[in-house]
N, C-alpha and C. Protein backbone atom coordinates (compact mmCIF):
# COMPACT_ATOMS: atom_id res chain seq x y z
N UNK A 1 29.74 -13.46 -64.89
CA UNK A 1 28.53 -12.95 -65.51
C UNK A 1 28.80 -12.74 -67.00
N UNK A 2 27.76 -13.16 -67.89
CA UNK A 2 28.03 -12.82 -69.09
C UNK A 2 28.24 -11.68 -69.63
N UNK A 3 29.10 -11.12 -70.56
CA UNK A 3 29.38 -9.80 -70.93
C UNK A 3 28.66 -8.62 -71.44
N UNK A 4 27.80 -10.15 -72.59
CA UNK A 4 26.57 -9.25 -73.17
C UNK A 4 25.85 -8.44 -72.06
N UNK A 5 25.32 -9.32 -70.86
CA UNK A 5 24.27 -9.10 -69.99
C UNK A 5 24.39 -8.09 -69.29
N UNK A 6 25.82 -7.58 -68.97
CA UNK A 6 26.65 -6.94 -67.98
C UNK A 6 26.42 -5.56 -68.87
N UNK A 7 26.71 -5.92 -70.18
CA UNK A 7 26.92 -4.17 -70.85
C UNK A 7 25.56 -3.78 -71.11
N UNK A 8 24.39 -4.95 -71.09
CA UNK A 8 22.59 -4.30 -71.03
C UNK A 8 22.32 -3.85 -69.47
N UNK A 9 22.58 -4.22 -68.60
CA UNK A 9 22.49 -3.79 -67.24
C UNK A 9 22.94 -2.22 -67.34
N UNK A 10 24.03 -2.07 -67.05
CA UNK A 10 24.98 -0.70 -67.53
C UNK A 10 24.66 -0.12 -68.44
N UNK A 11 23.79 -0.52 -69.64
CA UNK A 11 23.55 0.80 -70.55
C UNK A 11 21.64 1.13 -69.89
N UNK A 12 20.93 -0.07 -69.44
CA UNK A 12 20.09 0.22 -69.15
C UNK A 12 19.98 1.04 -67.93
N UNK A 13 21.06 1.10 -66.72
CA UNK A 13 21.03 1.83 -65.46
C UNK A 13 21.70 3.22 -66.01
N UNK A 14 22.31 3.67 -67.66
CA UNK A 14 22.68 4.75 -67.47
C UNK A 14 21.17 5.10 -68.03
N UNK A 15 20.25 5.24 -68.95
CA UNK A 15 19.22 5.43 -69.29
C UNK A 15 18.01 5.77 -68.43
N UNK A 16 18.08 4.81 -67.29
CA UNK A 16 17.37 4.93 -66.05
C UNK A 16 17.67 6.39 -65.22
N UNK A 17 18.91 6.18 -64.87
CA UNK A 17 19.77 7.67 -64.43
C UNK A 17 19.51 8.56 -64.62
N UNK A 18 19.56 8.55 -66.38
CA UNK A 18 19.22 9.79 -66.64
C UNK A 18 17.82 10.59 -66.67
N UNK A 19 16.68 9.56 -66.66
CA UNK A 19 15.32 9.84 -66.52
C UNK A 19 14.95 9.95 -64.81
N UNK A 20 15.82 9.49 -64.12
CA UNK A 20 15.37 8.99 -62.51
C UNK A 20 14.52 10.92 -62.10
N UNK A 21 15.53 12.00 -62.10
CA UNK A 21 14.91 13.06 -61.95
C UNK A 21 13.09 13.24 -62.01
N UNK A 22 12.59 12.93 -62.52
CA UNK A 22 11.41 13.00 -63.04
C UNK A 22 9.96 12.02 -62.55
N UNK A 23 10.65 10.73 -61.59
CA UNK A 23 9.94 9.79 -61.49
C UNK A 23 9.88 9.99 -59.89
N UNK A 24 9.11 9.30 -58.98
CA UNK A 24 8.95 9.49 -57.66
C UNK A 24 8.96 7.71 -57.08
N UNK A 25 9.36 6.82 -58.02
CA UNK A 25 8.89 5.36 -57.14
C UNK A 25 10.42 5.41 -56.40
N UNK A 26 10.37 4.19 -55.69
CA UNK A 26 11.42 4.03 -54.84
C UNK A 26 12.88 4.18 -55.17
N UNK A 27 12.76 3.46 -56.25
CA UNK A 27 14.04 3.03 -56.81
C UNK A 27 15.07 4.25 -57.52
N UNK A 28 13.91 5.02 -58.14
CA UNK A 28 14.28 6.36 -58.90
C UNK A 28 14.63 7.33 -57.64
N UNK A 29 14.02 7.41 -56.71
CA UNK A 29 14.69 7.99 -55.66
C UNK A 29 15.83 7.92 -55.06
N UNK A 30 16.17 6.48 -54.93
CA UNK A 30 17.43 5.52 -54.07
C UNK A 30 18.43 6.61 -55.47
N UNK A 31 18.22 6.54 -56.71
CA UNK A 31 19.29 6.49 -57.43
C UNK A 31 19.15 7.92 -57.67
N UNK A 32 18.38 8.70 -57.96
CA UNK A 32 18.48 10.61 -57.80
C UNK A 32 19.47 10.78 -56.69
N UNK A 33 19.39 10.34 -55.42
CA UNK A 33 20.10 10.49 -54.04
C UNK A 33 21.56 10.00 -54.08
N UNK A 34 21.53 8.78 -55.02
CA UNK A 34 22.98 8.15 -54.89
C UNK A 34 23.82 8.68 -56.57
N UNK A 35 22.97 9.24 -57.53
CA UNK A 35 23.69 10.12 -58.45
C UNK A 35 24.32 11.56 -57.35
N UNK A 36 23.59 12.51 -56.34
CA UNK A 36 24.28 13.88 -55.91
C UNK A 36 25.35 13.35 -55.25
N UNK A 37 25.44 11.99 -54.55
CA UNK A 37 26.92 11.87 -53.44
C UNK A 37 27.48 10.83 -53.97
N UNK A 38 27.48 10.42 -55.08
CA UNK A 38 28.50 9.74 -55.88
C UNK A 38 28.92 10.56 -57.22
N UNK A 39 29.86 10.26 -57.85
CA UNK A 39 29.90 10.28 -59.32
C UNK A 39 28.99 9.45 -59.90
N UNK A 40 28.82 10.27 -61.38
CA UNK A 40 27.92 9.35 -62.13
C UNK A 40 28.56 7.62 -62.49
N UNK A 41 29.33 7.75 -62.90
CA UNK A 41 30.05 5.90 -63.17
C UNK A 41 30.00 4.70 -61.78
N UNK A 42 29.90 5.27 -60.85
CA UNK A 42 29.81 4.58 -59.73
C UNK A 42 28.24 4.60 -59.58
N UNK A 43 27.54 5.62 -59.59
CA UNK A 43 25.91 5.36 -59.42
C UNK A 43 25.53 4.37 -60.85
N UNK A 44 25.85 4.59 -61.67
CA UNK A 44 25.80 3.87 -62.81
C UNK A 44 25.64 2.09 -62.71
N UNK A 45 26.82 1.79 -62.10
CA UNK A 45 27.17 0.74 -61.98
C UNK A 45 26.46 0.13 -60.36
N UNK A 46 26.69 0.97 -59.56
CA UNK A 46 25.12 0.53 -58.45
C UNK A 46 23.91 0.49 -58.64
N UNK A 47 23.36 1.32 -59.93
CA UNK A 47 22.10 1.03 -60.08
C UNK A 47 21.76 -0.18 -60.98
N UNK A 48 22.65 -0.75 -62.07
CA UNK A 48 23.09 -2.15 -63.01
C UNK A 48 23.02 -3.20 -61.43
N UNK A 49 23.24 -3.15 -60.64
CA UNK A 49 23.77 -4.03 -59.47
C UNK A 49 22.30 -4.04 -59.24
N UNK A 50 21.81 -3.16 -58.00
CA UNK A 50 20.53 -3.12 -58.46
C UNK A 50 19.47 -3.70 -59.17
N UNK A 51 19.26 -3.44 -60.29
CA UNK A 51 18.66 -3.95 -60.86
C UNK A 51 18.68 -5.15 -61.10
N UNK A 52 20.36 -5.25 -61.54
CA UNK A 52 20.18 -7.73 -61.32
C UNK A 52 19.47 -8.01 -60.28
N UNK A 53 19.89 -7.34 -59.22
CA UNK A 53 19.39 -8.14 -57.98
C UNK A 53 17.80 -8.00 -57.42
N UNK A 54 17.12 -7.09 -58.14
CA UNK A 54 16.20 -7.01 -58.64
C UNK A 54 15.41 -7.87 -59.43
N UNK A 55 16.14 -8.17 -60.57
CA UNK A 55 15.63 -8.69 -61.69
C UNK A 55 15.75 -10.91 -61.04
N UNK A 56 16.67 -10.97 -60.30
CA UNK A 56 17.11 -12.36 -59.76
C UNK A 56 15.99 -12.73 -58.75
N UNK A 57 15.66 -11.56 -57.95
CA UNK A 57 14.30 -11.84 -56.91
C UNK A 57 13.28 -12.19 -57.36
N UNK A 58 13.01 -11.41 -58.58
CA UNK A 58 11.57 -11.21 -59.22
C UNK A 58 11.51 -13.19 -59.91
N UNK A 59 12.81 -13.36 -60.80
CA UNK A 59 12.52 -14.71 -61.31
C UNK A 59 12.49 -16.03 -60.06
N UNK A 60 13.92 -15.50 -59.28
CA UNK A 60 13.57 -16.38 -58.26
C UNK A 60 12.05 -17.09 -57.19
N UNK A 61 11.42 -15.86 -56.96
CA UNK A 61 9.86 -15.73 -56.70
C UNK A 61 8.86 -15.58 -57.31
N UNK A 62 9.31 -15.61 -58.47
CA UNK A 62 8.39 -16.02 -59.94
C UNK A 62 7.19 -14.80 -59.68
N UNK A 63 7.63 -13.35 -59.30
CA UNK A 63 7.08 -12.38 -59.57
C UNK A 63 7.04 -11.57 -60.12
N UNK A 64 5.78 -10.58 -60.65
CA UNK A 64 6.18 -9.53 -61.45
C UNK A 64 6.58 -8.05 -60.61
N UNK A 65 7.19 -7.49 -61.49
CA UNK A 65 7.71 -5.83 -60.71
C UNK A 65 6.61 -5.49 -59.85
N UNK A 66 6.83 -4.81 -58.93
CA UNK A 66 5.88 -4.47 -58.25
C UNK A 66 6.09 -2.32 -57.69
N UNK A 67 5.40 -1.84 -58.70
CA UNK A 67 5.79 -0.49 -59.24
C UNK A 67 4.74 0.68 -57.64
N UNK A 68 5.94 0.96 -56.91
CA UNK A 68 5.45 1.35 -55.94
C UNK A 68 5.08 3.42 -56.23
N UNK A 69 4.73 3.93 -56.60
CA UNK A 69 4.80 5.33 -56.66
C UNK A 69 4.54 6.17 -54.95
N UNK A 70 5.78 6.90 -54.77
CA UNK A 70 6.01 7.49 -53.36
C UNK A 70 4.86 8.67 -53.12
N UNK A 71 5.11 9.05 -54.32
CA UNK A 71 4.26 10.77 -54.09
C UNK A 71 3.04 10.47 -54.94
N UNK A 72 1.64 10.68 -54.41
CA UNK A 72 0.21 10.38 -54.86
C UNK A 72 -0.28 11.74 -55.17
């Protein structure tokens, strides 16, 4: 994987992290839950994972995000 790409993933999943508290869609949940029973550098780097694999579905299926909110 390219390096550049790798250190925007990782700075963008710590940014995410740190806002996740506040948001209720799926994803911000998965990662509020997996920041209390991990360390932060390991949730960090699962939520960068994440998100590629995220971001690989969406081009692969030539779709856009699809922004689910849990709590109405």
């Amino acid at each position: 994987m390219d390096t550049d790409l790798r250190t925007q993933l990782i700075n963008g999943a710590r940014a995410a992290l740190r806002h996740c508290e506040n948001k209720a869609d799926q994803v911000s949940l998965w990662a509020k839950q997996l920041k209390e029973r991990s360390n932060y550098n390991n949730a960090t780097v699962a939520l960068a994972n994440k998100m590629a694999r995220m971001a690989w579905a969406m081009l692969h299926h030539q779709e856009d995000y699809k922004y689910k909110n849990t709590i109405n």
